[in-house]
C-alpha atoms as a PDB file:
ATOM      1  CA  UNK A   1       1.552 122.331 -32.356  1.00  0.00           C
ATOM      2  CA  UNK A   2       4.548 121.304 -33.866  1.00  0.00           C
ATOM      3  CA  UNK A   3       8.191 121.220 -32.483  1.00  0.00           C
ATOM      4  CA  UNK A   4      11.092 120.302 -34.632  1.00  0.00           C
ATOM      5  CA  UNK A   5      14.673 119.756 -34.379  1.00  0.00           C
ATOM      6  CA  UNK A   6      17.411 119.604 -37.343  1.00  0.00           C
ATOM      7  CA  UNK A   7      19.904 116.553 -37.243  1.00  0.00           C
ATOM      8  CA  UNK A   8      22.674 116.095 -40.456  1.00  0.00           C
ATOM      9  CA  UNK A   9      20.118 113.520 -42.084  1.00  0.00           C
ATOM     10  CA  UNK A  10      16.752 115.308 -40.865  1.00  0.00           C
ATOM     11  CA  UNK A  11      14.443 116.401 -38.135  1.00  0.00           C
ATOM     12  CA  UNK A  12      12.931 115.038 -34.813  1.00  0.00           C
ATOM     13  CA  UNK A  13       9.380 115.724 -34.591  1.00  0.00           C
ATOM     14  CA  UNK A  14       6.566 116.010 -31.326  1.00  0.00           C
ATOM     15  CA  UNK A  15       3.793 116.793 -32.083  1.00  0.00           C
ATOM     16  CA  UNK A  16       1.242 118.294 -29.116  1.00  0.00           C
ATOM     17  CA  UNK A  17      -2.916 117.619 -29.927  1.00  0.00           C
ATOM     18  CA  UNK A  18      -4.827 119.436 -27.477  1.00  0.00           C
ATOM     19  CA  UNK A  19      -8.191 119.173 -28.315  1.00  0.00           C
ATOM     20  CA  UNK A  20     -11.175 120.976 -26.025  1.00  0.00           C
ATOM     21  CA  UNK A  21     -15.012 119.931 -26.452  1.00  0.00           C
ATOM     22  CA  UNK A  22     -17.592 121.159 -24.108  1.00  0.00           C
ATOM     23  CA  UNK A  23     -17.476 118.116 -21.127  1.00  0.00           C
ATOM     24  CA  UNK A  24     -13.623 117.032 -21.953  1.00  0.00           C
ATOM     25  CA  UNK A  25     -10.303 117.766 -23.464  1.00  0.00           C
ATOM     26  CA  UNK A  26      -7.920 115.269 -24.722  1.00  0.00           C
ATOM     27  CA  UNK A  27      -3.895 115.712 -24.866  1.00  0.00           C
ATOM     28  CA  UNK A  28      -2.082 113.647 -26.963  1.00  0.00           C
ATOM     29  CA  UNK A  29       2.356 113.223 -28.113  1.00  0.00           C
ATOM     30  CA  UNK A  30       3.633 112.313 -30.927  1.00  0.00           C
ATOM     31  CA  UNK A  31       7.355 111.333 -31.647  1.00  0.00           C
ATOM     32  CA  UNK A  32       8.827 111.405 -35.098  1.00  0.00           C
ATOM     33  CA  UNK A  33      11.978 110.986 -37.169  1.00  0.00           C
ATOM     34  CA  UNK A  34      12.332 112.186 -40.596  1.00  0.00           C
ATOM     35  CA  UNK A  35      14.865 111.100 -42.720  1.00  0.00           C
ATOM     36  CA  UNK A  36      15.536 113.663 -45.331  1.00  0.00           C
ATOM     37  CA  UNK A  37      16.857 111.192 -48.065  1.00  0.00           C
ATOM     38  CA  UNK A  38      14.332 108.376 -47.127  1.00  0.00           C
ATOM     39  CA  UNK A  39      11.166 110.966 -47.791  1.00  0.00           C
ATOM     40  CA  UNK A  40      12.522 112.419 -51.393  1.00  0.00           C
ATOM     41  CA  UNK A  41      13.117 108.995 -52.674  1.00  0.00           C
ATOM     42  CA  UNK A  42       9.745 107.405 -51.722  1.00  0.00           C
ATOM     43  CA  UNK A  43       7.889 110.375 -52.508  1.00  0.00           C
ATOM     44  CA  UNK A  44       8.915 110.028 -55.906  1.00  0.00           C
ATOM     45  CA  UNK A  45       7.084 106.663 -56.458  1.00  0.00           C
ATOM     46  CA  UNK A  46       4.021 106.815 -54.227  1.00  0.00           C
ATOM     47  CA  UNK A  47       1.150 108.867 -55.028  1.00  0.00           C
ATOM     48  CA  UNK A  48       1.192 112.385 -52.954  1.00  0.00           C
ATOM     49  CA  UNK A  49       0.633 115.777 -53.064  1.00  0.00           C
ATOM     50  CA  UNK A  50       3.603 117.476 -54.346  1.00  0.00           C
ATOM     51  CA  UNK A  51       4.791 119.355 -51.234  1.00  0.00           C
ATOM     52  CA  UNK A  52       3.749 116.163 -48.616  1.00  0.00           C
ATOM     53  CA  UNK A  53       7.275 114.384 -49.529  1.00  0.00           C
ATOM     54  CA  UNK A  54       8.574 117.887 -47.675  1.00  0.00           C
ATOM     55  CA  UNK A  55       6.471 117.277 -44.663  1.00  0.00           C
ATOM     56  CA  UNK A  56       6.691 113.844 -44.237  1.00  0.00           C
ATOM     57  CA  UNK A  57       8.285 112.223 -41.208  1.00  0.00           C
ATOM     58  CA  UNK A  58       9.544 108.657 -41.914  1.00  0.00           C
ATOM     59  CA  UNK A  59       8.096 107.148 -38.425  1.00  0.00           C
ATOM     60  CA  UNK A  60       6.100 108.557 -35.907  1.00  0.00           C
ATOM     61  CA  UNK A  61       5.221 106.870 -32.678  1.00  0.00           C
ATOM     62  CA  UNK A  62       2.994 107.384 -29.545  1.00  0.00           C
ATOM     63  CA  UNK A  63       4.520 107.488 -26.612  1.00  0.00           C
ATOM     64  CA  UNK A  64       2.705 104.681 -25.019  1.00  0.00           C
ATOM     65  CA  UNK A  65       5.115 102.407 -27.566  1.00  0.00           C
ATOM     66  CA  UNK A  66       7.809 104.162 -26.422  1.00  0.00           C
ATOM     67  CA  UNK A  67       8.160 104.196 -22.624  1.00  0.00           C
ATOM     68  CA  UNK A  68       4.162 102.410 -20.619  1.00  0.00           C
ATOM     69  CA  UNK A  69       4.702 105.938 -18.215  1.00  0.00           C
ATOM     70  CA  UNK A  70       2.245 108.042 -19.809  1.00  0.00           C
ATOM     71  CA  UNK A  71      -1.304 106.671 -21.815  1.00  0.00           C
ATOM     72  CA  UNK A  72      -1.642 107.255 -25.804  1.00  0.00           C
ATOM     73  CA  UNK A  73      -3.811 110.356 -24.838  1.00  0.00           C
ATOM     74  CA  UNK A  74      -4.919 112.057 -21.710  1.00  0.00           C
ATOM     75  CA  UNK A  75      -8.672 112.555 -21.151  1.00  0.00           C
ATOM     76  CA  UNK A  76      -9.134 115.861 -19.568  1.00  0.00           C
ATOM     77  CA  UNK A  77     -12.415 117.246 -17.806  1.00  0.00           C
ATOM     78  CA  UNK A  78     -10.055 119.596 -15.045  1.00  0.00           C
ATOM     79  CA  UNK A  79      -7.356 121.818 -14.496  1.00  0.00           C
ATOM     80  CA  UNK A  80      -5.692 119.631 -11.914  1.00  0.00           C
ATOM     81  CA  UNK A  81      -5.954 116.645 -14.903  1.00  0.00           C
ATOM     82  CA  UNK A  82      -4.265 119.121 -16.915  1.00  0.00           C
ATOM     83  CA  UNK A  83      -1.378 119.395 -14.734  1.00  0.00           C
ATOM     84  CA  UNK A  84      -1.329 116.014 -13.586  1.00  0.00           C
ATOM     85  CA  UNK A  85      -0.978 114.714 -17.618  1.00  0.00           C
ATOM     86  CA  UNK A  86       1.851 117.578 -18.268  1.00  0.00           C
ATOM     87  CA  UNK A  87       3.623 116.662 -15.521  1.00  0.00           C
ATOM     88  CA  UNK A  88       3.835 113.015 -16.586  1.00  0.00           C
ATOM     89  CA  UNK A  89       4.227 113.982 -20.031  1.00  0.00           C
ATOM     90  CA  UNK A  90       7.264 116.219 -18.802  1.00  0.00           C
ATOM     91  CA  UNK A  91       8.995 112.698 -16.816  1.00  0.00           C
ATOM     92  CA  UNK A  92       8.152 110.588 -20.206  1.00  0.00           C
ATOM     93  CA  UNK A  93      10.190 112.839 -22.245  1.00  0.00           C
ATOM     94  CA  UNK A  94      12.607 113.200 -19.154  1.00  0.00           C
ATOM     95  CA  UNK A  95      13.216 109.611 -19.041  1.00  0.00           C
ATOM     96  CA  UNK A  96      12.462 108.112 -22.033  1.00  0.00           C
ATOM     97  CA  UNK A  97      11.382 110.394 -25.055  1.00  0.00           C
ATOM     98  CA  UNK A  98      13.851 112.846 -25.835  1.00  0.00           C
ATOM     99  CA  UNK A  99      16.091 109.484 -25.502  1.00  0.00           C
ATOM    100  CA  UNK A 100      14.307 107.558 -28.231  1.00  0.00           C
ATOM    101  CA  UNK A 101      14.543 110.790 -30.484  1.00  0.00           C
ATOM    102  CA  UNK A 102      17.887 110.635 -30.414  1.00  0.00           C
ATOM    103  CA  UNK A 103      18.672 107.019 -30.760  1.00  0.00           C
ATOM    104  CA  UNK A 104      16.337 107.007 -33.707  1.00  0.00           C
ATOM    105  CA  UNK A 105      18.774 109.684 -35.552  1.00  0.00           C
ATOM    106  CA  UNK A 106      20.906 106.977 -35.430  1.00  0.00           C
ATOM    107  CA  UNK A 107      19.772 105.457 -39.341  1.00  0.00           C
ATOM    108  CA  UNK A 108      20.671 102.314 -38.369  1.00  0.00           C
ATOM    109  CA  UNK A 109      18.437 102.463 -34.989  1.00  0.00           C
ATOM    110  CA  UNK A 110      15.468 103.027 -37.752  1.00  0.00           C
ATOM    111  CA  UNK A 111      16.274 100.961 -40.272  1.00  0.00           C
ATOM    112  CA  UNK A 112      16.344  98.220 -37.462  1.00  0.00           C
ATOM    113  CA  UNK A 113      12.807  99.473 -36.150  1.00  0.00           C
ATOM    114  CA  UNK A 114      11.175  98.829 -39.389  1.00  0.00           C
ATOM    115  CA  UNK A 115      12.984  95.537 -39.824  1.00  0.00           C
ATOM    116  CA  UNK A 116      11.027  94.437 -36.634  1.00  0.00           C
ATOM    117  CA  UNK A 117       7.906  94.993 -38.069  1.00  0.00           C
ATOM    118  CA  UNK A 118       8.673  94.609 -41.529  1.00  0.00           C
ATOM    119  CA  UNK A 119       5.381  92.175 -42.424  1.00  0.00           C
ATOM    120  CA  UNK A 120       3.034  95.097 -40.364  1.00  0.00           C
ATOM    121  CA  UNK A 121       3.118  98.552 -40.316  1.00  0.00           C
ATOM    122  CA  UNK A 122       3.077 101.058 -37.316  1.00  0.00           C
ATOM    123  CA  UNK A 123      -0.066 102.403 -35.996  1.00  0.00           C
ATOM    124  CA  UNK A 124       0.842 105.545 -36.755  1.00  0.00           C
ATOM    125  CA  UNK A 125       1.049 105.074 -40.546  1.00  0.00           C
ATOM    126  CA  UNK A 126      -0.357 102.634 -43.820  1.00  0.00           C
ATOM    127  CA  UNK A 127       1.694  99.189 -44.672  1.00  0.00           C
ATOM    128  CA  UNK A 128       2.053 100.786 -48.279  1.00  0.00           C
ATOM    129  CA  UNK A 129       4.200 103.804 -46.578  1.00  0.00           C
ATOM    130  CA  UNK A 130       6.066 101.603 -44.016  1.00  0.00           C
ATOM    131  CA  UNK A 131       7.095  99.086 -46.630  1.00  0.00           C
ATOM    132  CA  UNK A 132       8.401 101.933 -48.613  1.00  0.00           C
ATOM    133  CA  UNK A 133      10.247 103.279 -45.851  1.00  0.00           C
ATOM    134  CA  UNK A 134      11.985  99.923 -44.725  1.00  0.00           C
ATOM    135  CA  UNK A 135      12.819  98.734 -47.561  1.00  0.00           C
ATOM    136  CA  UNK A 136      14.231 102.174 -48.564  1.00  0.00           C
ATOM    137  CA  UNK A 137      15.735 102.220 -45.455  1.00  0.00           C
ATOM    138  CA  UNK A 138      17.392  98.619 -45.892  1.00  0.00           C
ATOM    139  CA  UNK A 139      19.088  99.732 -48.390  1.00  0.00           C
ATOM    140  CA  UNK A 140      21.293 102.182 -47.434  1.00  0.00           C
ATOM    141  CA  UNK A 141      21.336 101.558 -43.463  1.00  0.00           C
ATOM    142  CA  UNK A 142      21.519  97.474 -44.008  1.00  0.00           C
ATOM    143  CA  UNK A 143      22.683  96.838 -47.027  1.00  0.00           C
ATOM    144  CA  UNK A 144      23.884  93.032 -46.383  1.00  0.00           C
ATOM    145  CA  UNK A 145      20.183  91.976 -45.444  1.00  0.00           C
ATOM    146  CA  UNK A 146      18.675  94.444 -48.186  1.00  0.00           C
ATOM    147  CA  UNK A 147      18.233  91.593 -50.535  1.00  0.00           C
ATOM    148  CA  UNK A 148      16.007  89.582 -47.774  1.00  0.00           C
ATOM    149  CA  UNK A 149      14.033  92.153 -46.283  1.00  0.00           C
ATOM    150  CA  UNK A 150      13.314  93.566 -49.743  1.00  0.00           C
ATOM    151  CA  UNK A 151      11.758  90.144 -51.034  1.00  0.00           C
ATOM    152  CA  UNK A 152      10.016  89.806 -47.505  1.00  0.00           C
ATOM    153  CA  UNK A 153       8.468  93.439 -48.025  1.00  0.00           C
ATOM    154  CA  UNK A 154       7.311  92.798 -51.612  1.00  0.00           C
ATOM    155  CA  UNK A 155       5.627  89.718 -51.189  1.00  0.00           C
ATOM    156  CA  UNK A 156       4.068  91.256 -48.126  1.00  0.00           C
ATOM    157  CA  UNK A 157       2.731  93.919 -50.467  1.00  0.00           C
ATOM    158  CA  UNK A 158       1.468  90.827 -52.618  1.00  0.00           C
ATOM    159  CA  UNK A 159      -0.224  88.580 -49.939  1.00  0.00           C
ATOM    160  CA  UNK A 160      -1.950  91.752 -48.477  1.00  0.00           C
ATOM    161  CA  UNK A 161      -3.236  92.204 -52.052  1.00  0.00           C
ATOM    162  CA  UNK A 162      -2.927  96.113 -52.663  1.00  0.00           C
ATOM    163  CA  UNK A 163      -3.922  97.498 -55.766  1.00  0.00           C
ATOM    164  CA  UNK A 164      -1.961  96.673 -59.231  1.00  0.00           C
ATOM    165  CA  UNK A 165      -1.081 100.860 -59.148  1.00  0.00           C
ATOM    166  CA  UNK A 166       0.817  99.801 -55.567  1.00  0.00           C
ATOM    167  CA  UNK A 167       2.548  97.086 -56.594  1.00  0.00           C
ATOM    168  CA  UNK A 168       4.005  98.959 -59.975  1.00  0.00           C
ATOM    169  CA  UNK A 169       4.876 101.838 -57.637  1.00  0.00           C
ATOM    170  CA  UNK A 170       6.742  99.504 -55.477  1.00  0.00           C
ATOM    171  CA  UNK A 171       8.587  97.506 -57.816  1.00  0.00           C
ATOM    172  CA  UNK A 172       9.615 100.948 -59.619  1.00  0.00           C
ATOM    173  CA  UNK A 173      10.850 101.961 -56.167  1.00  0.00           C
ATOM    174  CA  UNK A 174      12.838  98.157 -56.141  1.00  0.00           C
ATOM    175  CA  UNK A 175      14.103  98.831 -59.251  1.00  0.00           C
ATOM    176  CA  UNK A 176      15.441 102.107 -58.170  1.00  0.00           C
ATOM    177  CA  UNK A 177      16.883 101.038 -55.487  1.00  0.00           C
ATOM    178  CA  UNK A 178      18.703  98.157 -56.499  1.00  0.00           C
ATOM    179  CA  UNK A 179      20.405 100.021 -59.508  1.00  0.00           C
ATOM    180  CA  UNK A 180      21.693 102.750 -57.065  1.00  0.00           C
ATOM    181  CA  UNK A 181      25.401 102.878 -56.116  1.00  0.00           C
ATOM    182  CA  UNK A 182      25.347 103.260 -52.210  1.00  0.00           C
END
């Protein structure tokens, strides 16, 4: 299941897993941001199916990175687990979740984010995809540290040795980027 939200720049995402085997069930959150501008110009230099750049959220995180109230999924085997996980799932997004969405609408909030981790990519998604995010991101949301965290992103994508397709798609996505009027 899949809950969305418009903003001016894009969406806020949660995703809901619920998955039910035989002994146990699992319940699992997402969070995500999409920024609308972010996904159409990295989507044209990465490799993807030609309606992904549509779907794609520009960072999604697990709640457990968020706010330590509620595990990365709940392990199920009652109904009494059941309600015991939605009601702490309901508190998390109480206290801390549907706060986080909305501070990470904030472009800068995001762009800041991926700064953070800019030599190692969220769980929830490849280096290749983060770097092109934050250094995407850099440019329009940070513009006076752009230059740094675009060299520190590159030779990132260098040291971790990604294909020679990768690093042409990135530089053509530097190029881009630094020969557009913000």
């Amino acid at each position: 299941m899949l809950y969305h939200k418009n903003y001016p720049h894009g969406q806020q995402v949660i995703f809901v897993h619920f998955s039910e085997y035989p002994d146990v069930s699992y319940l699992e959150y997402n969070l995500g941001i999409r920024i609308h501008r972010v996904e159409e110009i990295i989507h044209r230099f990465l490799p993807t199916l030609s309606d992904y750049s549509d779907r794609s959220i520009t960072l999604i995180q697990t709640p457990d990175k968020i706010g330590k109230m509620i595990p990365k999924r709940f392990v199920i085997e009652n109904d009494y687990q059941l309600a015991e996980a939605i009601e702490a799932s309901e508190k998390f997004f109480v206290m801390h979740g549907f706060h986080w969405l909305d501070e990470m609408i904030q472009p800068e909030n995001l762009e800041r984010a991926f700064a953070e981790r800019k030599d190692k990519a969220f769980k929830t998604q490849n280096f290749v995809y983060n770097s092109f995010r934050g250094v995407t991101l850099a440019k329009f949301y940070n513009p006076e540290d752009y230059p740094i965290l675009r060299q520190i992103y590159l030779e990132t994508i260098r040291e971790r040795e990604m294909t020679p397709f990768t690093i042409a798609s990135f530089l053509q996505l530097l190029h881009y980027l630094d020969n557009l009027e913000v």
